[in-house]
PDB file of N, CA and C in Angstrom:
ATOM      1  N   UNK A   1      23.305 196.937 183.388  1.00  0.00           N
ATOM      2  CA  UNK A   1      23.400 195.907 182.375  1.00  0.00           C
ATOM      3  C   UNK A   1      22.096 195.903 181.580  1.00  0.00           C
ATOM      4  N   UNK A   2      22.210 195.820 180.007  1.00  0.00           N
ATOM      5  CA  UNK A   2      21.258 195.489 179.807  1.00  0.00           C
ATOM      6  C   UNK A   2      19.874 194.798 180.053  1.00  0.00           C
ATOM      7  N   UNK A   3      19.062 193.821 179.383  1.00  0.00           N
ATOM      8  CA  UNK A   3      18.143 193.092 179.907  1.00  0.00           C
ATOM      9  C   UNK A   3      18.491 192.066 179.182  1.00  0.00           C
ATOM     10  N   UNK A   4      18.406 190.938 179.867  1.00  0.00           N
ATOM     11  CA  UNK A   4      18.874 189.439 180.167  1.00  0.00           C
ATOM     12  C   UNK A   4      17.936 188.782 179.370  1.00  0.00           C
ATOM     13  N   UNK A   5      18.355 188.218 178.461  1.00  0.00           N
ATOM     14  CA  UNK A   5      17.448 187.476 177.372  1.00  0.00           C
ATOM     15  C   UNK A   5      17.876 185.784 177.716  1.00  0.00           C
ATOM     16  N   UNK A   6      17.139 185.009 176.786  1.00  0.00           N
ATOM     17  CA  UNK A   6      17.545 183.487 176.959  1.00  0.00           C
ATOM     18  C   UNK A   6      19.012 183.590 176.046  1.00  0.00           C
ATOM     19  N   UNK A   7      19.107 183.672 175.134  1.00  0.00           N
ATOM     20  CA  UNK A   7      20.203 183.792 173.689  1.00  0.00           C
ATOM     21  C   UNK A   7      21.005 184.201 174.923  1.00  0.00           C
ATOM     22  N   UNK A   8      21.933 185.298 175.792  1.00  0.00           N
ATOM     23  CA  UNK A   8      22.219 185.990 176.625  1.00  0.00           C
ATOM     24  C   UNK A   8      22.692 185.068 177.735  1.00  0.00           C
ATOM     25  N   UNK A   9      21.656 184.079 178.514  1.00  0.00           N
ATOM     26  CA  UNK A   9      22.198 182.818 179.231  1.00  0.00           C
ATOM     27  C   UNK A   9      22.301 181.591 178.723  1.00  0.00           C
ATOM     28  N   UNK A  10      22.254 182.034 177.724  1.00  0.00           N
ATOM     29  CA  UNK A  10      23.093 180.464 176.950  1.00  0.00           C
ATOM     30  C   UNK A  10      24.334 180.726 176.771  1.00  0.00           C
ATOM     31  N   UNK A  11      24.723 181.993 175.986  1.00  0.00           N
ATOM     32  CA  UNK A  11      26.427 181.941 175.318  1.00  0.00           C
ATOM     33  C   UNK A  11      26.814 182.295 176.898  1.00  0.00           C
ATOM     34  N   UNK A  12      26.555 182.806 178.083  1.00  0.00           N
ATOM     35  CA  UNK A  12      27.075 183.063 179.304  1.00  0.00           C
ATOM     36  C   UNK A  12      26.921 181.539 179.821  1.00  0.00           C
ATOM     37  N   UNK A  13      26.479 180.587 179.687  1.00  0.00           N
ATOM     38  CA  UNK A  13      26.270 179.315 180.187  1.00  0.00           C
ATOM     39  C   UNK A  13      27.268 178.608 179.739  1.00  0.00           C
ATOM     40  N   UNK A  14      27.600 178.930 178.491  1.00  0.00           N
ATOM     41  CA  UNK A  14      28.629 178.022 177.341  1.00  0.00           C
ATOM     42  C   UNK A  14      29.722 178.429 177.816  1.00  0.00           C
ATOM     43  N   UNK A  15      30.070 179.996 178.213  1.00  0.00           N
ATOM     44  CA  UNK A  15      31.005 180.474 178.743  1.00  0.00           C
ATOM     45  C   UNK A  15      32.051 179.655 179.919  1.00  0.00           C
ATOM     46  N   UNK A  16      30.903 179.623 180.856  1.00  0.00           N
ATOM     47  CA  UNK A  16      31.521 178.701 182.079  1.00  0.00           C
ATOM     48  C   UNK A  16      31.450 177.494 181.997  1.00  0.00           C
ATOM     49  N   UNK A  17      30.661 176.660 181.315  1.00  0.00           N
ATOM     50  CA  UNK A  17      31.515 175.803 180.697  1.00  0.00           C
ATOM     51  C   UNK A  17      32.824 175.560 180.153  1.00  0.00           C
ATOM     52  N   UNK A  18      33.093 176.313 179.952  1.00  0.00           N
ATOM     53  CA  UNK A  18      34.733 176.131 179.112  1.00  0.00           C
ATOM     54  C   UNK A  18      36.013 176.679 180.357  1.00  0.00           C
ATOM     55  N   UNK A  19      35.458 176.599 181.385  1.00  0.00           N
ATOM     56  CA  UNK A  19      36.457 177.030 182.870  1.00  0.00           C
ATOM     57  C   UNK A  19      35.915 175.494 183.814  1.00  0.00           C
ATOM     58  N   UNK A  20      36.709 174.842 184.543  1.00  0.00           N
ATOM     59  CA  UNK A  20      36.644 173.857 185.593  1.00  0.00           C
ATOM     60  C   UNK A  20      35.352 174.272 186.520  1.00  0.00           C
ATOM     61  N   UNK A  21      34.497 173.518 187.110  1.00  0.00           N
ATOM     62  CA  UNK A  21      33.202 174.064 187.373  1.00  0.00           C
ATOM     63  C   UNK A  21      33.275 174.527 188.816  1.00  0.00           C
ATOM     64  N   UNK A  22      34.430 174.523 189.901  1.00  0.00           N
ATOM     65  CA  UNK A  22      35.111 175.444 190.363  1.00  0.00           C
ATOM     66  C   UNK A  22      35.131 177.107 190.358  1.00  0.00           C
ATOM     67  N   UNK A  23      34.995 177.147 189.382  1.00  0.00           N
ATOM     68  CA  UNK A  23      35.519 178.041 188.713  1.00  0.00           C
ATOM     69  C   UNK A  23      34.230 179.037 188.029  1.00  0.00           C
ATOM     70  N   UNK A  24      33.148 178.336 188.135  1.00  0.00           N
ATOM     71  CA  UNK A  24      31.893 178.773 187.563  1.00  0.00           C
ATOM     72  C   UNK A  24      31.133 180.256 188.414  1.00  0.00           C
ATOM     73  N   UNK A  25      30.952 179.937 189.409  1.00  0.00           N
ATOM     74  CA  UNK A  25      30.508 180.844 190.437  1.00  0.00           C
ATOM     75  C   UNK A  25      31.204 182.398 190.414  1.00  0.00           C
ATOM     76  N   UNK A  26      32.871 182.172 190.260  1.00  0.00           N
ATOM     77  CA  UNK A  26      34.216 183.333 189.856  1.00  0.00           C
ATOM     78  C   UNK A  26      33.475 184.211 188.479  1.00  0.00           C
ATOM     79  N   UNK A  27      33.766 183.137 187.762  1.00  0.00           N
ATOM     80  CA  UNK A  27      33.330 183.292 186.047  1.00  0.00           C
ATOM     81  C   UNK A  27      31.987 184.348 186.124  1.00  0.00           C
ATOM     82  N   UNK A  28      30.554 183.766 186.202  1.00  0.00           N
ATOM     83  CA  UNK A  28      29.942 184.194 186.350  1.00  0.00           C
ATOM     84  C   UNK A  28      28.914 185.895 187.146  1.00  0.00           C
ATOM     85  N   UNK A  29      29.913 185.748 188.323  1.00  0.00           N
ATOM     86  CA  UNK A  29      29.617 187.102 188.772  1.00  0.00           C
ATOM     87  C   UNK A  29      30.769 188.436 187.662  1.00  0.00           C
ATOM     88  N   UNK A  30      32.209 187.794 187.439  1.00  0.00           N
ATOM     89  CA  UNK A  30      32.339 188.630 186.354  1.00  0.00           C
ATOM     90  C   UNK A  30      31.811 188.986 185.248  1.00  0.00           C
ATOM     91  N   UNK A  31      31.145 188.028 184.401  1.00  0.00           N
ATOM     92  CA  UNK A  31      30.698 188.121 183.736  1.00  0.00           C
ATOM     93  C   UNK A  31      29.175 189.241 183.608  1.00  0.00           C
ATOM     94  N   UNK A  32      28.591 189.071 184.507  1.00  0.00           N
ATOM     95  CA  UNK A  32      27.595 189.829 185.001  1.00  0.00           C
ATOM     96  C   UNK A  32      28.087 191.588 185.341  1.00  0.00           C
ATOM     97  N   UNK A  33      29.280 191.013 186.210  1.00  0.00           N
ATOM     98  CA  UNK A  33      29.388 192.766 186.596  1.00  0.00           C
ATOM     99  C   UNK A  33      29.952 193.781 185.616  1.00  0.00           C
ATOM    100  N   UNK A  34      30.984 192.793 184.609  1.00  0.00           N
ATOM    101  CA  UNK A  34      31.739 193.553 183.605  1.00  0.00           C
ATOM    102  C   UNK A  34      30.523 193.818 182.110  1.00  0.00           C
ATOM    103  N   UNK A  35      29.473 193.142 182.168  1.00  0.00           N
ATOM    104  CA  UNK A  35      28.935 193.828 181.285  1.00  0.00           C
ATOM    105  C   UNK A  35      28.069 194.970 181.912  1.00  0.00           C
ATOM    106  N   UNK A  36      27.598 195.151 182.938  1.00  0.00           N
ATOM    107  CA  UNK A  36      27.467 195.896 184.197  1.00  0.00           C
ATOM    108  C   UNK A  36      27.964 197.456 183.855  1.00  0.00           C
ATOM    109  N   UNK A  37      29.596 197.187 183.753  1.00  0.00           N
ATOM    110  CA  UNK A  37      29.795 198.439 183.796  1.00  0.00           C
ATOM    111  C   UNK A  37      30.107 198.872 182.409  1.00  0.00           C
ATOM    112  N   UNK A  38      30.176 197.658 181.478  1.00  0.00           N
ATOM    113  CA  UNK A  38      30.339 197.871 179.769  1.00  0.00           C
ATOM    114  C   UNK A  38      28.755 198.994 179.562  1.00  0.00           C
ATOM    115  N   UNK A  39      28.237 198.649 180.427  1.00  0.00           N
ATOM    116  CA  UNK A  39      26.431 199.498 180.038  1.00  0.00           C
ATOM    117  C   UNK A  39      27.053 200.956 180.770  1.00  0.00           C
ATOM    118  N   UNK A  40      27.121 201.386 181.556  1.00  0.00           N
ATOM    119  CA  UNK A  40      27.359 202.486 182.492  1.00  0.00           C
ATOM    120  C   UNK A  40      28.342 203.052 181.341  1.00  0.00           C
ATOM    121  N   UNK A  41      29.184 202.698 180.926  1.00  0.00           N
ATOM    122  CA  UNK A  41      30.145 203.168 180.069  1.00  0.00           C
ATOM    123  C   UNK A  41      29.221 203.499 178.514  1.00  0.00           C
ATOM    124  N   UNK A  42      28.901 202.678 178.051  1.00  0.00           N
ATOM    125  CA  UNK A  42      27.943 202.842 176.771  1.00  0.00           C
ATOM    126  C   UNK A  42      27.438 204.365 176.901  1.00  0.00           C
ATOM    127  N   UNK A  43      26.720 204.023 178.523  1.00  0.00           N
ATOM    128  CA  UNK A  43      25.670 205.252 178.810  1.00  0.00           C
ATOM    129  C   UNK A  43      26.131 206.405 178.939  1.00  0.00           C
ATOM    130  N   UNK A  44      27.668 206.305 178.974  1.00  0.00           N
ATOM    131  CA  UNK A  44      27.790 207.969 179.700  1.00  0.00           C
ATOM    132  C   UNK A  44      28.735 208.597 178.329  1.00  0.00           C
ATOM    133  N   UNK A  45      29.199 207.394 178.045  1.00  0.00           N
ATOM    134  CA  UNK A  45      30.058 207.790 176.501  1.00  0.00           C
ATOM    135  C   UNK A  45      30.124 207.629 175.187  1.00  0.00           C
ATOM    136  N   UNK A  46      28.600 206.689 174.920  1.00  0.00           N
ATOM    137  CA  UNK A  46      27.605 206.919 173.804  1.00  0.00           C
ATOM    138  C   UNK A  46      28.725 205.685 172.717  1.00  0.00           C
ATOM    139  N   UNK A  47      29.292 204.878 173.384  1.00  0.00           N
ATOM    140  CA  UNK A  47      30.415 204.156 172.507  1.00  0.00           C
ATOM    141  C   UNK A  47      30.495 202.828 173.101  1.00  0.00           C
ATOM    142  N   UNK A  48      30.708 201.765 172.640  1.00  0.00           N
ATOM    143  CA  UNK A  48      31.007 200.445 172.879  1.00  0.00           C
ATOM    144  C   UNK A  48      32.144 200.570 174.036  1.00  0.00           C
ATOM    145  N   UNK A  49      32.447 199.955 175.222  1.00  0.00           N
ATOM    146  CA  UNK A  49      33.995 199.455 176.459  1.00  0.00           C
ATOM    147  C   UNK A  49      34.940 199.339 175.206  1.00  0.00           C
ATOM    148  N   UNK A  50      35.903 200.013 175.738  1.00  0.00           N
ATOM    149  CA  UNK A  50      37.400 199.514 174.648  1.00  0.00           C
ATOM    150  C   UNK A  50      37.091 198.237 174.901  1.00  0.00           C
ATOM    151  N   UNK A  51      37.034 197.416 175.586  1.00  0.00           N
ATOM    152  CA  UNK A  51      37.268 196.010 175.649  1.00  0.00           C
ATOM    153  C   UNK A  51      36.354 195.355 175.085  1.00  0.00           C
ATOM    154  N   UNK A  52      35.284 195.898 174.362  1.00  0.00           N
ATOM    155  CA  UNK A  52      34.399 195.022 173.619  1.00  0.00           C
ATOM    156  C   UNK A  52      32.815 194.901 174.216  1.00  0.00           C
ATOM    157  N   UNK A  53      32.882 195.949 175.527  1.00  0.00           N
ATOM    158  CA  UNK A  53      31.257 194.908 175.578  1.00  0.00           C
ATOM    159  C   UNK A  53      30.663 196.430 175.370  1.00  0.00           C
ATOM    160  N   UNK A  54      29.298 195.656 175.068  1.00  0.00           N
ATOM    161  CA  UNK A  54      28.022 196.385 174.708  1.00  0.00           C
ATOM    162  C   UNK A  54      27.094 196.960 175.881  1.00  0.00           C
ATOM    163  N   UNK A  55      27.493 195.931 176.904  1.00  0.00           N
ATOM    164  CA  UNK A  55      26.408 196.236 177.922  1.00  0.00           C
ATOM    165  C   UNK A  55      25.375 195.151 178.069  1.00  0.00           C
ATOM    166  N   UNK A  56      25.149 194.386 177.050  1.00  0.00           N
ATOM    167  CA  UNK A  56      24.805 192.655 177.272  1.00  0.00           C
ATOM    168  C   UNK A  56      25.795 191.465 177.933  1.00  0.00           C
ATOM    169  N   UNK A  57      24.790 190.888 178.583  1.00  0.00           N
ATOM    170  CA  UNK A  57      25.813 189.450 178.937  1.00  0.00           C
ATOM    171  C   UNK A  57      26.062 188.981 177.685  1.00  0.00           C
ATOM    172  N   UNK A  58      25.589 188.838 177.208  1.00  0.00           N
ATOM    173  CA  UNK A  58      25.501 188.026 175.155  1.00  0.00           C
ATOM    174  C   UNK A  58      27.127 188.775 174.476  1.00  0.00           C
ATOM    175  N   UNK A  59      27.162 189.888 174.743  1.00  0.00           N
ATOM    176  CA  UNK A  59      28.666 190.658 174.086  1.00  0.00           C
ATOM    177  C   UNK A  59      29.610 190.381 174.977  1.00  0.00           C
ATOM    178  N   UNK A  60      29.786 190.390 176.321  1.00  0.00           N
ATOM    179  CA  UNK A  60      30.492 189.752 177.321  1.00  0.00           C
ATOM    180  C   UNK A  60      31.106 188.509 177.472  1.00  0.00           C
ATOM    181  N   UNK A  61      29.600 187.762 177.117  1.00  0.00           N
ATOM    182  CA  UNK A  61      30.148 186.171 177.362  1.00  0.00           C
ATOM    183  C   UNK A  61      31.472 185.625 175.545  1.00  0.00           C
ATOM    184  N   UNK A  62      30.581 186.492 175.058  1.00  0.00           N
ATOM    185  CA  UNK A  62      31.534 186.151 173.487  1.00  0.00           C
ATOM    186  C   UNK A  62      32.595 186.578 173.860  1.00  0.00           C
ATOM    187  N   UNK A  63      33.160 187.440 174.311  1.00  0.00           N
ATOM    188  CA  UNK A  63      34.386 187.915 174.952  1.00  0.00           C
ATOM    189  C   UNK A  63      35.492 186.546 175.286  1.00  0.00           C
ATOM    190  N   UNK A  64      35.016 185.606 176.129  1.00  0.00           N
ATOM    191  CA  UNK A  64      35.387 184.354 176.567  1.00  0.00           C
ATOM    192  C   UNK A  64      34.978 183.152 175.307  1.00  0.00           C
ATOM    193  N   UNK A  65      35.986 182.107 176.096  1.00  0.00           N
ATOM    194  CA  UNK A  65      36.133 180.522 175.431  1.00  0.00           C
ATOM    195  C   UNK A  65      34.304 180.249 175.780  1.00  0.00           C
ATOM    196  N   UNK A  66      34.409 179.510 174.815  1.00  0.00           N
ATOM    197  CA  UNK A  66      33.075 178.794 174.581  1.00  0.00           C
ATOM    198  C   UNK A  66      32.854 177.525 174.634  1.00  0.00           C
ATOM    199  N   UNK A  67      32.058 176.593 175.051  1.00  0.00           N
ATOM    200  CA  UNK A  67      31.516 175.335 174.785  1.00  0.00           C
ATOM    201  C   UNK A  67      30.286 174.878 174.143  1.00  0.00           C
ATOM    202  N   UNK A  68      30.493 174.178 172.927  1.00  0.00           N
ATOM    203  CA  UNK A  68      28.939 173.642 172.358  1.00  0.00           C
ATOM    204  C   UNK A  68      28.728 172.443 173.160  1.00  0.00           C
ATOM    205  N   UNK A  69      27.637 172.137 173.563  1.00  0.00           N
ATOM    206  CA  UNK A  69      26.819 171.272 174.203  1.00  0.00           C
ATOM    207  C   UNK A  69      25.495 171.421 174.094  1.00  0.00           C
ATOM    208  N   UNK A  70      24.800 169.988 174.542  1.00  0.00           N
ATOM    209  CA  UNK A  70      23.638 170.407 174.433  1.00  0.00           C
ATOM    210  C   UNK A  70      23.041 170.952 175.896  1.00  0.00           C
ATOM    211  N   UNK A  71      21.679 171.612 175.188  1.00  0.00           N
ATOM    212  CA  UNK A  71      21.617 172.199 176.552  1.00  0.00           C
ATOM    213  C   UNK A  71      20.187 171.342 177.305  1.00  0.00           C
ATOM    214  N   UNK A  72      20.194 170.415 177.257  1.00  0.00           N
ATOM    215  CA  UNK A  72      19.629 169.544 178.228  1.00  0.00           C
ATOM    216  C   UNK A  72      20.605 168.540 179.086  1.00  0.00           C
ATOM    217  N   UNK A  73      21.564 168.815 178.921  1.00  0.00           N
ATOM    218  CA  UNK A  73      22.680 167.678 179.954  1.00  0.00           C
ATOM    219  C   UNK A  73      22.245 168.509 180.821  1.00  0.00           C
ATOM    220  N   UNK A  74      22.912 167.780 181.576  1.00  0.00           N
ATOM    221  CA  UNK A  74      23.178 167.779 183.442  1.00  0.00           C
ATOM    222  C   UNK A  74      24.057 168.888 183.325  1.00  0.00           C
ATOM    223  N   UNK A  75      25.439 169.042 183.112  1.00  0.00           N
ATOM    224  CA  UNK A  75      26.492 169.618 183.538  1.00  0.00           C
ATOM    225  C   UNK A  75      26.386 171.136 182.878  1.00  0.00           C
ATOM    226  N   UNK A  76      25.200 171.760 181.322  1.00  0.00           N
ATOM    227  CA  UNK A  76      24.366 172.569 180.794  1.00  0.00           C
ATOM    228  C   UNK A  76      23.667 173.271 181.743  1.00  0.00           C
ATOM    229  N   UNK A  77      22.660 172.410 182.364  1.00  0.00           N
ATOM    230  CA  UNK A  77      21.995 172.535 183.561  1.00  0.00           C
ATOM    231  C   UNK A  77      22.209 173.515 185.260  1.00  0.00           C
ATOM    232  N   UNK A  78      23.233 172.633 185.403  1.00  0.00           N
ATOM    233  CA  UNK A  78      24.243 172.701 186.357  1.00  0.00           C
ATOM    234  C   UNK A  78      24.887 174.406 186.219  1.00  0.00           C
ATOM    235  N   UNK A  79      25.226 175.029 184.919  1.00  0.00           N
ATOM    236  CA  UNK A  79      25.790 176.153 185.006  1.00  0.00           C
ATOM    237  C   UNK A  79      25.293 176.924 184.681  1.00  0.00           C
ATOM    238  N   UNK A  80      23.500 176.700 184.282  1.00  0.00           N
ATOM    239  CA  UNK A  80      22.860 177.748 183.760  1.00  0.00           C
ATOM    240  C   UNK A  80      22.455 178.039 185.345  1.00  0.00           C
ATOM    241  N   UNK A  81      22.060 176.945 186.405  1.00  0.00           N
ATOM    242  CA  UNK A  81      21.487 177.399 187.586  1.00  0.00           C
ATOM    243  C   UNK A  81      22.773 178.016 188.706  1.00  0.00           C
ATOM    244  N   UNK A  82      24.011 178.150 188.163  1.00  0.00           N
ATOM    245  CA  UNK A  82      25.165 178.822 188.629  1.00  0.00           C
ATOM    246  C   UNK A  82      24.770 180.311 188.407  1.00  0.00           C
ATOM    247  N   UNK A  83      24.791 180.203 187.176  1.00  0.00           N
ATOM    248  CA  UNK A  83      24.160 181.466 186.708  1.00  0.00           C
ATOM    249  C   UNK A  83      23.332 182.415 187.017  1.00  0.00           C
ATOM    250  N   UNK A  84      22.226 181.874 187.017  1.00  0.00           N
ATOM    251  CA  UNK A  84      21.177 182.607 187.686  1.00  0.00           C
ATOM    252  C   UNK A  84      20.670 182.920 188.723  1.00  0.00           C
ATOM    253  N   UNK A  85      21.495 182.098 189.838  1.00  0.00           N
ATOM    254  CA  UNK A  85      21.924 182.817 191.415  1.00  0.00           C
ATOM    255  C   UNK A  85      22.990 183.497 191.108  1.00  0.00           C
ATOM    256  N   UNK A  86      24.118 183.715 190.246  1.00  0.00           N
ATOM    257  CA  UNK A  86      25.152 184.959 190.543  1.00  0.00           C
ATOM    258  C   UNK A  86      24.024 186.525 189.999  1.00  0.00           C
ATOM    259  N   UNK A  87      23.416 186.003 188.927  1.00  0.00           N
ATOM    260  CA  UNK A  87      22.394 186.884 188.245  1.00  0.00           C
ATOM    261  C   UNK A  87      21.201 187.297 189.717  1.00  0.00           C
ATOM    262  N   UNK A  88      20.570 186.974 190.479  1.00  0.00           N
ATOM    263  CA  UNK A  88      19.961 186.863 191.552  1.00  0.00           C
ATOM    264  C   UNK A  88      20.618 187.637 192.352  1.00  0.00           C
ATOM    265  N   UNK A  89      22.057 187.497 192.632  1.00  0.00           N
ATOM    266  CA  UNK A  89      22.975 187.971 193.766  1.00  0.00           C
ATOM    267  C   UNK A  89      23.583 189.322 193.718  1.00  0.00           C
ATOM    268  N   UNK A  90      23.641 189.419 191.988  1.00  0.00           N
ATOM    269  CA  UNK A  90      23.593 190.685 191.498  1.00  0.00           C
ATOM    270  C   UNK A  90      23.033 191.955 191.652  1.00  0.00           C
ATOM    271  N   UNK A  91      21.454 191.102 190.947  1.00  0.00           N
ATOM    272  CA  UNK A  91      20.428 192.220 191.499  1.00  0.00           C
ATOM    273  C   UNK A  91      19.831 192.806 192.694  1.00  0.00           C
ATOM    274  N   UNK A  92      20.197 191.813 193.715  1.00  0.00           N
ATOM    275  CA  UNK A  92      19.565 192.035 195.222  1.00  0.00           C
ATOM    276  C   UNK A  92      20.717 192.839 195.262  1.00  0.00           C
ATOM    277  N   UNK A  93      21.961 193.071 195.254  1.00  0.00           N
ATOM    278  CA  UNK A  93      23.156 193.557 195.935  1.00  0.00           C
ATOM    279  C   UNK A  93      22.641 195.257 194.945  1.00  0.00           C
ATOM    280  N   UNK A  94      22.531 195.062 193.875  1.00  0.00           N
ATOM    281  CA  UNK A  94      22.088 196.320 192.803  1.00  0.00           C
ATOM    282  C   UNK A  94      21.360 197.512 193.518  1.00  0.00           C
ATOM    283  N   UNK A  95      20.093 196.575 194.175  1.00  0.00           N
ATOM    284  CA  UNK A  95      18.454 197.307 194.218  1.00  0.00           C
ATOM    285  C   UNK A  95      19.100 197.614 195.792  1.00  0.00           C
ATOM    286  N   UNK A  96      19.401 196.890 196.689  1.00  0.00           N
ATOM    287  CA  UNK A  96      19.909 196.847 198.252  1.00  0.00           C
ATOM    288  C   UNK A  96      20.860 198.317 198.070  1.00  0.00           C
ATOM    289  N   UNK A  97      22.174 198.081 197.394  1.00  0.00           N
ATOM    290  CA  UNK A  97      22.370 199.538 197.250  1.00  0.00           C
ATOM    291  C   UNK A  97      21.806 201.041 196.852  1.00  0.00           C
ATOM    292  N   UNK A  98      20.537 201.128 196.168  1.00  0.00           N
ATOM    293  CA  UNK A  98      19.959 202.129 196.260  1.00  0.00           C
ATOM    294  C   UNK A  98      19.193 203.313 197.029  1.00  0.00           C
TER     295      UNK A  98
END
């Protein structure tokens, strides 16, 4: 996957927002792994995933429903730090496999 910018965990934040917060933890590791392999694909075939991603979470998360909010609520909050343990869980599982 690319490299993880702020712009990047916001529209991925807004993302799971717009799914039952249930549902956030699911959301999120897809989100992560499918731009994951949108990069591996970029890399080996010099072309955008038929399905649209780039290889950023940022092209991924646009992929999905969105929510504007602000991002100092609680429930903003709440799914950016969803986030960044599936993002966490990712990379240990990434580097552990090598």
């Amino acid at each position: 996957m690319r490299s993880v910018g702020l712009s990047d965990l916001d529209i991925a934040t807004r993302a799971l927002l717009a799914v039952p917060r249930a549902g956030w933890p699911t959301i999120a590791a897809s989100l992560i792994e499918d731009a994951h392999t949108s990069d591996l694909w970029r890399k080996r075939r010099g072309c955008p995933h038929p399905d649209g991603g780039t290889g950023s979470l940022y092209a991924q998360a646009s992929l999905y429903p969105r929510v504007a909010t602000s991002q100092s609520s609680a429930r903003y909050c709440a799914a950016m730090g969803v986030l960044l343990h599936a993002l966490e869980a990712w990379r240990s599982r990434l580097h552990s496999e090598m």
